[in-house]
Protein backbone atom coordinates (compact mmCIF):
# COMPACT_ATOMS: atom_id res chain seq x y z
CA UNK A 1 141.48 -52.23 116.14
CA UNK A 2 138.78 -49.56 117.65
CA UNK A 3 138.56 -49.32 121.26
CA UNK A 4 135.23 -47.92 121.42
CA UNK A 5 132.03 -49.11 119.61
CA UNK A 6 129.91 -46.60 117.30
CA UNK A 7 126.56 -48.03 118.16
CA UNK A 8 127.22 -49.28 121.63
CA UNK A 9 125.24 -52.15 123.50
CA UNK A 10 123.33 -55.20 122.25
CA UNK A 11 123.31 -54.19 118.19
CA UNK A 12 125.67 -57.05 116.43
CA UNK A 13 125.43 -58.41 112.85
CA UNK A 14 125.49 -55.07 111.55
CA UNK A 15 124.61 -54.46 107.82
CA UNK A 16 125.17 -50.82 106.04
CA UNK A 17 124.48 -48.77 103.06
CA UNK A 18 124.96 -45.49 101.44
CA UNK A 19 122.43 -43.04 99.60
CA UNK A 20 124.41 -39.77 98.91
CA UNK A 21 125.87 -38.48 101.86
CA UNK A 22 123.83 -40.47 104.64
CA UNK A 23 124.48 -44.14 105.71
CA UNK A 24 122.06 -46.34 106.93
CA UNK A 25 122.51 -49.18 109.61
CA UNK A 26 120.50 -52.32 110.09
CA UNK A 27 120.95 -54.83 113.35
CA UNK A 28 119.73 -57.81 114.70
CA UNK A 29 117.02 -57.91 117.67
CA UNK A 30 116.45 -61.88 118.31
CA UNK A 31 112.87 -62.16 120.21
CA UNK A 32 112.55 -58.41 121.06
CA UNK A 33 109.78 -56.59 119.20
CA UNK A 34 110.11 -54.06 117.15
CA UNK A 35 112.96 -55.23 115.20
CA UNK A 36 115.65 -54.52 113.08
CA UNK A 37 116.75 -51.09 114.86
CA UNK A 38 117.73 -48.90 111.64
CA UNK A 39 120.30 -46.79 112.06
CA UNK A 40 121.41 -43.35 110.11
CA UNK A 41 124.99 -41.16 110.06
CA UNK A 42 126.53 -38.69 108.12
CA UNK A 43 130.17 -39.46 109.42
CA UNK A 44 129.72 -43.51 110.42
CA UNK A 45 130.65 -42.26 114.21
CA UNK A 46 127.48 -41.10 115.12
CA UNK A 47 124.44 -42.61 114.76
CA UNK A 48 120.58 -42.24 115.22
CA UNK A 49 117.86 -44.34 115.78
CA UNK A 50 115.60 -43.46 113.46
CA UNK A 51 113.03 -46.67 112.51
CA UNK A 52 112.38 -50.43 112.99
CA UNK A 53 112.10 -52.02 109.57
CA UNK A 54 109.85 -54.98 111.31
CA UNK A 55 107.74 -52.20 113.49
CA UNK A 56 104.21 -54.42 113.70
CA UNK A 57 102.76 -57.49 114.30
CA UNK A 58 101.34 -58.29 111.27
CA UNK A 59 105.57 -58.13 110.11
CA UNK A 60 107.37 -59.59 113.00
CA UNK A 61 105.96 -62.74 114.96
CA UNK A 62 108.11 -63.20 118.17
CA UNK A 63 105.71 -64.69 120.89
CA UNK A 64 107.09 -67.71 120.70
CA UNK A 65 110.40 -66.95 120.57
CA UNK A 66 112.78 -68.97 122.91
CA UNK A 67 115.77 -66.40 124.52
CA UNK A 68 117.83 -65.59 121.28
CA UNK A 69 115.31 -66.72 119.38
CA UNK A 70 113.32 -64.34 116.23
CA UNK A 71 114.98 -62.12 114.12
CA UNK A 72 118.66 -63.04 113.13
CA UNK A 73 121.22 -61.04 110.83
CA UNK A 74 119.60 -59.05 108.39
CA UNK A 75 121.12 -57.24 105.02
CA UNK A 76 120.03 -53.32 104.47
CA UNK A 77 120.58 -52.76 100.95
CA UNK A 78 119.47 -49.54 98.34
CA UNK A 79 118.60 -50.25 94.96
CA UNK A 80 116.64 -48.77 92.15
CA UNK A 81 115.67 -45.81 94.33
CA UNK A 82 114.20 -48.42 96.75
CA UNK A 83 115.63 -49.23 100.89
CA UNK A 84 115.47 -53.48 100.97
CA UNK A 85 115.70 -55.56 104.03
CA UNK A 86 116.25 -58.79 103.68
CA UNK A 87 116.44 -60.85 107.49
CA UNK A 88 115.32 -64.71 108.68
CA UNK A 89 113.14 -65.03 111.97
CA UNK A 90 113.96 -68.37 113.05
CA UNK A 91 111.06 -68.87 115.54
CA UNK A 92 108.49 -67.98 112.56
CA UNK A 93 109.76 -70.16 109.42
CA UNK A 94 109.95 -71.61 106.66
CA UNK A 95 111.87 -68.95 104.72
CA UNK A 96 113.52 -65.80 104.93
CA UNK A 97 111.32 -62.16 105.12
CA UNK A 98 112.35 -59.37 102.92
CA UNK A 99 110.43 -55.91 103.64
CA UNK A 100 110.92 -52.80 101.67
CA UNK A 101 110.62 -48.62 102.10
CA UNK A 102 111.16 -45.69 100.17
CA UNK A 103 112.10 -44.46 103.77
CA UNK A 104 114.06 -45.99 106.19
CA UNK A 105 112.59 -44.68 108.52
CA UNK A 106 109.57 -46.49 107.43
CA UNK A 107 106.37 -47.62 106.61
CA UNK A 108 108.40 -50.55 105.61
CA UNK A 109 105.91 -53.02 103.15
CA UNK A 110 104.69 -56.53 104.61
CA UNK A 111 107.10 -59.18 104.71
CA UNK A 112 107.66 -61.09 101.54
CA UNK A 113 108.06 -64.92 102.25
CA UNK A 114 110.98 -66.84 100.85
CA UNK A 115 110.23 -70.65 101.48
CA UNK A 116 112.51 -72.08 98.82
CA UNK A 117 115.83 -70.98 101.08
CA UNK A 118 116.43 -72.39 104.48
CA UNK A 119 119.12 -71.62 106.65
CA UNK A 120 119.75 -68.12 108.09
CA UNK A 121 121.91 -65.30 107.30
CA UNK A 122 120.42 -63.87 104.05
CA UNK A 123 122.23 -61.61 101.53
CA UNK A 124 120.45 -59.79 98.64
CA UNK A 125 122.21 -58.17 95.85
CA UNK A 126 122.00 -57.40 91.48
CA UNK A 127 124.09 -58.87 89.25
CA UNK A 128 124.62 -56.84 85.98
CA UNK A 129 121.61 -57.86 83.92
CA UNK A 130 119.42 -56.38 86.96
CA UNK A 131 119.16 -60.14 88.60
CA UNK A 132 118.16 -60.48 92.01
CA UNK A 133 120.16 -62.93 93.89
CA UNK A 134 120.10 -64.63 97.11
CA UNK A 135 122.65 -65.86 99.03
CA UNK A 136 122.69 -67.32 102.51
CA UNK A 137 123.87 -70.05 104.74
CA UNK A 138 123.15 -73.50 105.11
CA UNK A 139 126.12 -75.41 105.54
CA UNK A 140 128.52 -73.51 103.65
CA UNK A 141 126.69 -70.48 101.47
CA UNK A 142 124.44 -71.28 98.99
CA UNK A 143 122.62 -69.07 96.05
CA UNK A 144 120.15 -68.97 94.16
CA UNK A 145 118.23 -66.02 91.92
CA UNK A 146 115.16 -64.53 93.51
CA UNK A 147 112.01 -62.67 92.26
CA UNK A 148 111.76 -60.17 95.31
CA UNK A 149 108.00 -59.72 94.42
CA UNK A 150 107.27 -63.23 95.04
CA UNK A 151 109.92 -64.75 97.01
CA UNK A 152 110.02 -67.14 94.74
CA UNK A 153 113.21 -68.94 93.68
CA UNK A 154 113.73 -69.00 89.94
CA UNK A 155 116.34 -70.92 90.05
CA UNK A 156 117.73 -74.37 92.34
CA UNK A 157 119.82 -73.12 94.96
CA UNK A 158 123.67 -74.22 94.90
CA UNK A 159 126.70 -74.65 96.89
CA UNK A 160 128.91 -71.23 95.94
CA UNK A 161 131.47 -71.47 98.34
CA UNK A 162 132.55 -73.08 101.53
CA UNK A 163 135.07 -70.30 103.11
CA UNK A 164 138.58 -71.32 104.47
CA UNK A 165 138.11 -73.86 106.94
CA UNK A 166 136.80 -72.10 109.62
CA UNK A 167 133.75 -73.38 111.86
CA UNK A 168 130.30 -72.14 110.54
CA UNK A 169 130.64 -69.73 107.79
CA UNK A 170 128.07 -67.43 107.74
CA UNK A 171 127.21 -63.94 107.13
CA UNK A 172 127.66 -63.90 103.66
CA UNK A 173 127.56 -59.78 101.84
CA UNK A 174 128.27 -59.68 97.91
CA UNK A 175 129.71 -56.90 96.15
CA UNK A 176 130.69 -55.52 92.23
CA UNK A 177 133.96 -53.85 93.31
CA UNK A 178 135.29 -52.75 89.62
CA UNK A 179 135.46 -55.76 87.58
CA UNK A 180 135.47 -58.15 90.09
CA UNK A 181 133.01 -59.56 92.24
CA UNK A 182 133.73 -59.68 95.95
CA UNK A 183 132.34 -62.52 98.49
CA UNK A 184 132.48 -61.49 102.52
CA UNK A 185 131.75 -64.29 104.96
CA UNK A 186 132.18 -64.58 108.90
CA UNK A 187 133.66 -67.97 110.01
CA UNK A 188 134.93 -69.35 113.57
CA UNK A 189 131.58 -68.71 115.36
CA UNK A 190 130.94 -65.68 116.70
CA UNK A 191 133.00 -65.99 119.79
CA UNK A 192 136.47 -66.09 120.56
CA UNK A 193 137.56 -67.71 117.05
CA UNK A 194 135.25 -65.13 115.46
CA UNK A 195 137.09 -64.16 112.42
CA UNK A 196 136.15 -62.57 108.72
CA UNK A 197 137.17 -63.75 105.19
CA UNK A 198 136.91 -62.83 101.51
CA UNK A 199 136.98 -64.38 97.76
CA UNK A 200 136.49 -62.46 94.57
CA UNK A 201 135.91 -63.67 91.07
CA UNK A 202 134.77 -63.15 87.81
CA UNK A 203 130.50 -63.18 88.86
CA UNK A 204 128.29 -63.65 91.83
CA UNK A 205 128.39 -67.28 91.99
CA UNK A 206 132.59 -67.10 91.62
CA UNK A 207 134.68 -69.43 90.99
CA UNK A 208 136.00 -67.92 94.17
CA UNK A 209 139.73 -67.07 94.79
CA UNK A 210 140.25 -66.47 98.51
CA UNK A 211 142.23 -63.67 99.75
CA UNK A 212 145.59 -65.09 100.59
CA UNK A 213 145.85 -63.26 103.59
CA UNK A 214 142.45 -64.15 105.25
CA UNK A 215 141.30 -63.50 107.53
CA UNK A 216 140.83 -60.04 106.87
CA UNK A 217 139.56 -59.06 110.04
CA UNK A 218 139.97 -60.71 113.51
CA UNK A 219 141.01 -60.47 117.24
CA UNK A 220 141.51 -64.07 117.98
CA UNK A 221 144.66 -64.71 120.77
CA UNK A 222 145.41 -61.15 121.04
CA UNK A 223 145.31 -58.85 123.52
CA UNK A 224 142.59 -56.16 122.54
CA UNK A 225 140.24 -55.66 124.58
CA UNK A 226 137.41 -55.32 121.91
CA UNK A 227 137.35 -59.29 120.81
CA UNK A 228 135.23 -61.74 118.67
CA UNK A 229 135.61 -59.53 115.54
CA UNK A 230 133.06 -60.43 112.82
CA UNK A 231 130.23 -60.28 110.77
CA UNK A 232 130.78 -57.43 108.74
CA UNK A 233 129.68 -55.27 106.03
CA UNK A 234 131.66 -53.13 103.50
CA UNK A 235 130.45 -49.39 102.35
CA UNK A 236 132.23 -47.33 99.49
CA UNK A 237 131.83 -43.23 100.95
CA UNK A 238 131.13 -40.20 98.32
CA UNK A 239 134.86 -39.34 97.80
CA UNK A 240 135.55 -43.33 96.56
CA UNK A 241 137.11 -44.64 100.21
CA UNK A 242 135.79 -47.79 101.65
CA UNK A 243 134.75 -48.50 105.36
CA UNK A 244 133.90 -51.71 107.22
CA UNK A 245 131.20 -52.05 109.89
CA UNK A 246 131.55 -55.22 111.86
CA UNK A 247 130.41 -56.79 115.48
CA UNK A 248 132.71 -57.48 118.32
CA UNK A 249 132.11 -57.50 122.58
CA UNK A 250 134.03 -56.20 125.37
CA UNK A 251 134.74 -59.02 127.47
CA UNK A 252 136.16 -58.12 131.33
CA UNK A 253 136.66 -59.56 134.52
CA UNK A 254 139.56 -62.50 135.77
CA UNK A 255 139.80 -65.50 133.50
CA UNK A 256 138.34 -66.38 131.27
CA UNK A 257 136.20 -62.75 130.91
CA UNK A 258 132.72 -61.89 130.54
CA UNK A 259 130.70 -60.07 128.42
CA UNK A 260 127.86 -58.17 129.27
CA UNK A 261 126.49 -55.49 126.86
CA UNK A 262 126.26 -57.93 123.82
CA UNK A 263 127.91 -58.27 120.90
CA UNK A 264 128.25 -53.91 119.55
CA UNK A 265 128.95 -52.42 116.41
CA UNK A 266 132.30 -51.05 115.56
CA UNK A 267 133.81 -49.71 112.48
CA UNK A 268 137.02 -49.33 110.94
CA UNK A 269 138.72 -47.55 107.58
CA UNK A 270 139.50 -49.61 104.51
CA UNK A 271 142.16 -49.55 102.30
CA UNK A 272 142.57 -51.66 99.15
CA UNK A 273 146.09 -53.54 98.60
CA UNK A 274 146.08 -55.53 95.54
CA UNK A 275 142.74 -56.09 95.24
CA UNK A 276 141.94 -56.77 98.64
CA UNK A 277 140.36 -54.75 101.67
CA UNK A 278 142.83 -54.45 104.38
CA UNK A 279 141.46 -52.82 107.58
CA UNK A 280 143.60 -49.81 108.82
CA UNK A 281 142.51 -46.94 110.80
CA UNK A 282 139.76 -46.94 113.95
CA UNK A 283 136.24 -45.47 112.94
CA UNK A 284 136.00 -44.34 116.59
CA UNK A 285 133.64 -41.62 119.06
CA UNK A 286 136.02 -39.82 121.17
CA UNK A 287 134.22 -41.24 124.60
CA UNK A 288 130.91 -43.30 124.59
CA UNK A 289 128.26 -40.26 125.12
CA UNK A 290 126.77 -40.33 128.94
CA UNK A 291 122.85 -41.11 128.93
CA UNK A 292 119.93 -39.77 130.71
CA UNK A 293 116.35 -40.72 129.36
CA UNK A 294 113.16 -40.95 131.16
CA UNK A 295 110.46 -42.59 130.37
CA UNK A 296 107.93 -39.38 129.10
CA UNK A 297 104.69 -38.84 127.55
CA UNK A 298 105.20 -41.50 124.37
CA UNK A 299 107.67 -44.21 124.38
CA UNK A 300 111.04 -43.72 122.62
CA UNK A 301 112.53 -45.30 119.96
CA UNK A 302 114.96 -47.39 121.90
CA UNK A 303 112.11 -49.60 123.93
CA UNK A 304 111.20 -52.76 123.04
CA UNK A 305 109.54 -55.70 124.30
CA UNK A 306 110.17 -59.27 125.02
CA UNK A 307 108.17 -61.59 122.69
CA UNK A 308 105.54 -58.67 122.38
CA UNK A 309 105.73 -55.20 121.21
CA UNK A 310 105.96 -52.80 124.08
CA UNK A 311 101.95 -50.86 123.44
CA UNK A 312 100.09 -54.39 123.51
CA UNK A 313 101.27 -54.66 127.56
CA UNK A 314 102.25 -50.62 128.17
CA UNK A 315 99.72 -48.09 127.79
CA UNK A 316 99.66 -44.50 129.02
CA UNK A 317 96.96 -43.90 132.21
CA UNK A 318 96.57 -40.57 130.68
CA UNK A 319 97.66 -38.88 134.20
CA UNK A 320 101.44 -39.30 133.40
CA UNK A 321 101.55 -42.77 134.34
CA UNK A 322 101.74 -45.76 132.92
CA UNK A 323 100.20 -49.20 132.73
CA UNK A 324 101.84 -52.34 132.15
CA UNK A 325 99.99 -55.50 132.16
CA UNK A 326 101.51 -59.16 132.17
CA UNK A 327 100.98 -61.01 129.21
CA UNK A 328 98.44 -63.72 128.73
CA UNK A 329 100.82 -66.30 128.76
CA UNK A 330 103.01 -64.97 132.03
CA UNK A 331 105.11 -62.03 132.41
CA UNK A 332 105.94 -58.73 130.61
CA UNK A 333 109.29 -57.31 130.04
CA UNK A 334 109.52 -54.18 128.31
CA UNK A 335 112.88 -51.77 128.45
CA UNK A 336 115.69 -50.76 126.63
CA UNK A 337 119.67 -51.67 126.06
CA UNK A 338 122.20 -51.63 128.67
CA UNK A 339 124.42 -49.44 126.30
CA UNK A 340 126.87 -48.19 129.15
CA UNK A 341 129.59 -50.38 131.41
CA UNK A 342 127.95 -47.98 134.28
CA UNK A 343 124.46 -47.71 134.47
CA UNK A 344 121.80 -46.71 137.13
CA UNK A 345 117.91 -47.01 136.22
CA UNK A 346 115.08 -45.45 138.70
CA UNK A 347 111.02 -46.51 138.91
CA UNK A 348 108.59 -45.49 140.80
CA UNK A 349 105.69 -48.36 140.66
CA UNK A 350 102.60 -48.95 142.59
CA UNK A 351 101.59 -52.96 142.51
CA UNK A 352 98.26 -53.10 144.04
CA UNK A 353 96.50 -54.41 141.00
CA UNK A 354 99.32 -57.00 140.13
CA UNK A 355 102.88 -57.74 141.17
CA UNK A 356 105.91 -56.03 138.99
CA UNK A 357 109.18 -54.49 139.21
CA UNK A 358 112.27 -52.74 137.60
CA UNK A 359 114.70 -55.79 136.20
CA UNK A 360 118.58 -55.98 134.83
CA UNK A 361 117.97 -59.51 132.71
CA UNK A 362 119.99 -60.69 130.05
CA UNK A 363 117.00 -63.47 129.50
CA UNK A 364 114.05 -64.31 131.78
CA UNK A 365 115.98 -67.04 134.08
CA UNK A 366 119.60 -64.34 134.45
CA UNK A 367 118.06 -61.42 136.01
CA UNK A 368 118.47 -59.15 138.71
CA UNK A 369 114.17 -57.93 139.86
CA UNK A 370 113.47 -55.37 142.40
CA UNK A 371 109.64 -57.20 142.36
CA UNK A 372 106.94 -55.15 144.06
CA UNK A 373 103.71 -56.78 145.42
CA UNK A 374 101.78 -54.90 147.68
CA UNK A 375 103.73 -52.91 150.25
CA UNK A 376 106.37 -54.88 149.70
CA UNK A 377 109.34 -54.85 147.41
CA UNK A 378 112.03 -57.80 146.96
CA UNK A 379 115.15 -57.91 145.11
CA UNK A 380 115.63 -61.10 143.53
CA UNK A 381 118.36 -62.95 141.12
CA UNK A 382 118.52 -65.71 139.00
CA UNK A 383 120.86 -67.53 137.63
CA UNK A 384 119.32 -70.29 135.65
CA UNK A 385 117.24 -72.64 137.59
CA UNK A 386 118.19 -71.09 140.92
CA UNK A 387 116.05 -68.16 142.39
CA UNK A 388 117.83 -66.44 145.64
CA UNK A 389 115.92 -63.45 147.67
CA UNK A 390 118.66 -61.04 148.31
CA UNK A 391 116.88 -59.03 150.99
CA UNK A 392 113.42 -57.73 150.93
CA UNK A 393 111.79 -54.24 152.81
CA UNK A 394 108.34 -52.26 153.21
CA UNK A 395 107.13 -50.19 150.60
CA UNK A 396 105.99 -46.80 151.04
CA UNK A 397 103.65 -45.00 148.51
CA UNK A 398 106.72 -42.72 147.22
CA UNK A 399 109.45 -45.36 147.09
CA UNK A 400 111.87 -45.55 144.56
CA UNK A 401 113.86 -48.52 143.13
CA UNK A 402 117.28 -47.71 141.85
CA UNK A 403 119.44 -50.72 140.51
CA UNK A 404 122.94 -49.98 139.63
CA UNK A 405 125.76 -51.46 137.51
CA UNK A 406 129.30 -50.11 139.27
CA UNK A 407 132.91 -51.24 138.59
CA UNK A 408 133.61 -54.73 140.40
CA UNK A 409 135.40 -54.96 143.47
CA UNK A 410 137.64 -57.12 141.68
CA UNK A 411 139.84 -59.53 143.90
CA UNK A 412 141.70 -62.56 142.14
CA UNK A 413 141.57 -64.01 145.57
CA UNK A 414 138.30 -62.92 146.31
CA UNK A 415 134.88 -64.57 144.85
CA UNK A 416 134.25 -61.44 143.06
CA UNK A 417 135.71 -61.62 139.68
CA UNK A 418 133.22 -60.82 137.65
CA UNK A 419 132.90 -58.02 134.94
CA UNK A 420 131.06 -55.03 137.03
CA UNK A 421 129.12 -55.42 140.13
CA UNK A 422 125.11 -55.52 139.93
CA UNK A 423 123.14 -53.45 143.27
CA UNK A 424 119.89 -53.75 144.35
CA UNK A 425 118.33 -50.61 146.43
CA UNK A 426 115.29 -48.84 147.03
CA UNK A 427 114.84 -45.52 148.67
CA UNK A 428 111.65 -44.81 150.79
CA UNK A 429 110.76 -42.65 153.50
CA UNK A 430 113.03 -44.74 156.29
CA UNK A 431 115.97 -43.80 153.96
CA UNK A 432 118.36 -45.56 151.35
CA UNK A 433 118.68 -49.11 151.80
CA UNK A 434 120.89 -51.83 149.88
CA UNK A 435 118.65 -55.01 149.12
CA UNK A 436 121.25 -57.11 147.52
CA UNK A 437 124.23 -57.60 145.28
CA UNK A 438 125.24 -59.87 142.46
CA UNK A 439 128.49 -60.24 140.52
CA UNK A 440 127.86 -59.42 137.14
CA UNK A 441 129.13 -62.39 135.76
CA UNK A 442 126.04 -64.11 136.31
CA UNK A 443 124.18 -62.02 133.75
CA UNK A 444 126.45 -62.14 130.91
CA UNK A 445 126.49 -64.50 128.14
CA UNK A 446 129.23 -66.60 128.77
CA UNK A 447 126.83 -67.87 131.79
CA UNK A 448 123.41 -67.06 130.25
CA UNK A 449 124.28 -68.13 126.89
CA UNK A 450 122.56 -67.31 123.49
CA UNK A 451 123.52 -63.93 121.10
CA UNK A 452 121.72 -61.06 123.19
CA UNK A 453 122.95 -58.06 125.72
CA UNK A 454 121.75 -56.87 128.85
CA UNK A 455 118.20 -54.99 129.26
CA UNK A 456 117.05 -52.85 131.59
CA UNK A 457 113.44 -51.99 131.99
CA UNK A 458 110.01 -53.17 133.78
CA UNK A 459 108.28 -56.57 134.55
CA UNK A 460 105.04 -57.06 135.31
CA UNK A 461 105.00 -60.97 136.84
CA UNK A 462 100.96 -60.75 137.16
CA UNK A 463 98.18 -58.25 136.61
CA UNK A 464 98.37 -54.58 136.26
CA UNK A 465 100.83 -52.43 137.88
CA UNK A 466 100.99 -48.77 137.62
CA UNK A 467 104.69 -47.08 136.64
CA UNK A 468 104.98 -43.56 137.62
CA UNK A 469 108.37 -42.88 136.25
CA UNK A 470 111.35 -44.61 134.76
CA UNK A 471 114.95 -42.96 134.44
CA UNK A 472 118.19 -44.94 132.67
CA UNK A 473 121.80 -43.07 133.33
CA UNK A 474 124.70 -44.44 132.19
CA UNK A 475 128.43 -43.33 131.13
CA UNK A 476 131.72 -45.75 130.27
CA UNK A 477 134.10 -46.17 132.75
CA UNK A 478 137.52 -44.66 131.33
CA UNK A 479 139.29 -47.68 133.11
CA UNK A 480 137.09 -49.83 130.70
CA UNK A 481 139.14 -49.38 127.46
């Protein structure tokens, strides 16, 4: 089992294909706009951001999107010279939304609606008379042929298959793997029991024979510290070997063990034993690659927003600041993935027009907020319905906020057992001062809930407030693995 993610941080249900040489990665983003982060690699270990498939409003609808809400697992698939993207967005139904590109880096088209097929958890594939077919899940996985133009369904959806027993199967990927067709499915829930299983048979709708030896891949009651193995994807390389792409977190910490980053992408080499895929070898980076971005002239890639794309509430002041503006209907987050176990982001913000701040959240109600109003800057965490000041101090014009995720002072004895250790500081004129601290458990998913990661970015609770810089650093702790 790999150690080490290839896309690290909050990118799970990944979905892959090949076009020559290159492979191309899709993910889910839940309520954060744009999204569908697409993903490309020559070697499957490393991997750039190049696109959002859903990259505008008139595509992607997340306003009112509840915490884990929007945009759940898509499937990134190449056919007849065409990239298709097939995805649900459960705060914006009925239907599925499939968008296509000739790039995948984009313009991707407008969504086509599907209406006819509920659930979530789409698949598209061909059969061999050119067929579109769609397969998804809605208690157990059901199918049903498509016209992609339309979104029509051209024929009633059925029951194809109801996996092995395992709590909610989902995730479904078909594949035409010689004569055989194959069916992949995730079952156990994407937790602990998190597991993935396979049938083949004669056609896309089966009869399905499952793999005797299912599941195929999972880390359920072992020891590895990558768990919750899962919703994956196969991809066939150039030379004729096979690879599997799959999500899985890195719980740490005393019992039971948190989570924090999200649910990451990993990948693994395949090897085919009698007809059936048998994970082998690590698809691995040698060390997660250290980070250091500011926040420039334009916006990169890798910021998004909360509910709202990030330029409808950020705008450039056209003197190397910026201006972020709360949303009509409360606050504006905007920032980027915690993709590091040790991370340290800067800001320097003036609030005189509004009240804002630099924020650690894993949702709006588990978040660490160094919150500037006025002269005055507070460092505040919740943890569901509770709100605690951890210490407040004068703001001078030059100030800069600094929160930082460090290893945990772990102590089984001690009421710090959390994951990492969350710090609250800001660095003025009067010198470095600590504002607060907060065990990292509390912004982790275990206690948060839902299927997200950690963000880190900047909040703007009211008004206008003005950012004059942003920096992320981060690097993984070797002690991690």
């Amino acid at each position: 089992m790999p150690t080490r993610p290839v896309i690290s941080g909050f990118h799970p249900d990944p979905s892959i294909c090949r076009v020559g040489e290159t492979y191309y990665l899709a993910c889910s983003s839940f309520e954060y706009a744009p999204g569908v982060p697409i993903f490309r690699s020559q070697d499957l270990v490393t991997w750039t951001l190049v696109g959002h498939a859903l990259s505008r409003p008139s595509q992607l609808r997340v306003a009112d999107a509840a915490p884990s809400g929007g945009i759940y697992a898509p499937t990134l698939r190449h056919h007849d010279g065409r990239f298709w993207m097939i995805t649900t967005n459960v705060s914006d139904g009925p239907g599925h939304l499939l968008v296509t590109a000739d790039d995948p880096a984009g313009p991707w088209s407008e969504p086509v609606r599907i209406e006819g097929a509920g659930g979530i958890d789409p698949d598209i594939a061909w059969d061999d008379e050119g067929r579109c077919l769609i397969t998804w899940c809605d208690a157990g996985l059901r199918q049903a042929e498509l016209d992609p133009t339309t979104g029509a369904l051209l024929t009633e959806p059925r029951l194809v298959w109801e996996g092995t027993g395992g709590a909610h199967v989902e995730g479904p990927h078909l594949y035409r793997v010689g004569d055989l067709w194959y069916l992949l499915a995730a079952e156990g829930g994407t937790a602990a029991g998190h597991m993935e299983t396979i049938a083949r048979g004669p056609s896309p709708s089966g009869p399905w024979e499952p793999c005797p030896t299912n599941p195929v891949l999972s880390a359920r009651s072992t020891p590895a510290p990558v768990q919750s193995t899962g919703h994956a994807d196969l991809v066939e390389r150039p030379d004729g070997s096979w690879a599997m792409v799959f999500l899985a977190v890195r719980p740490r910490g005393y019992f039971p063990s948190w989570h924090v980053l999200g649910r990451e992408t990993y990948a693994v080499e395949i090897e085919w034993r009698d007809g059936w895929p048998v994970p082998t070898t690590p698809i691995e980076p040698d060390e997660i690659a250290p980070a250091r971005e500011h926040l420039g002239d334009e916006l990169g890639g890798e910021w998004v927003g909360a509910h709202v794309f990030p330029d409808e509430v950020l705008r450039p002041a056209g003197d190397g600041t910026w201006l972020l503006t709360a949303a009509a209907g409360g606050r504006s987050f905007v920032g980027r993935r915690q993709e590091h176990t040790r991370m340290v982001a800067h800001a320097r913000l003036d609030a005189n027009g509004g009240t804002g701040g630099l924020e650690l959240r894993l949702d709006p109600t588990h978040a660490v907020t160094l919150e500037v109003s006025g002269s005055t800057v507070r460092a505040i965490a919740r943890v569901g319905s509770l709100t605690s000041v951890l210490g407040e101090a004068p703001l001078d014009e030059d100030a800069l906020l600094e929160i930082e995720v460090r290893r945990s002072p772990f102590g089984v004895f001690s009421y710090q057992r959390g994951p990492d250790e969350v710090v609250a500081r800001v660095e003025s004129a009067a010198g470095r001062r600590e504002l607060g601290r907060l065990d990292g458990r509390y912004l982790s998913t275990e206690v948060a809930a839902g299927f997200t990661g950690r963000m880190v970015g900047l909040v703007a609770e009211s008004g206008e407030v003005v950012v004059r810089s942003f920096e992320y650093r981060g690097h993984d702790d070797p002690d991690d693995l």
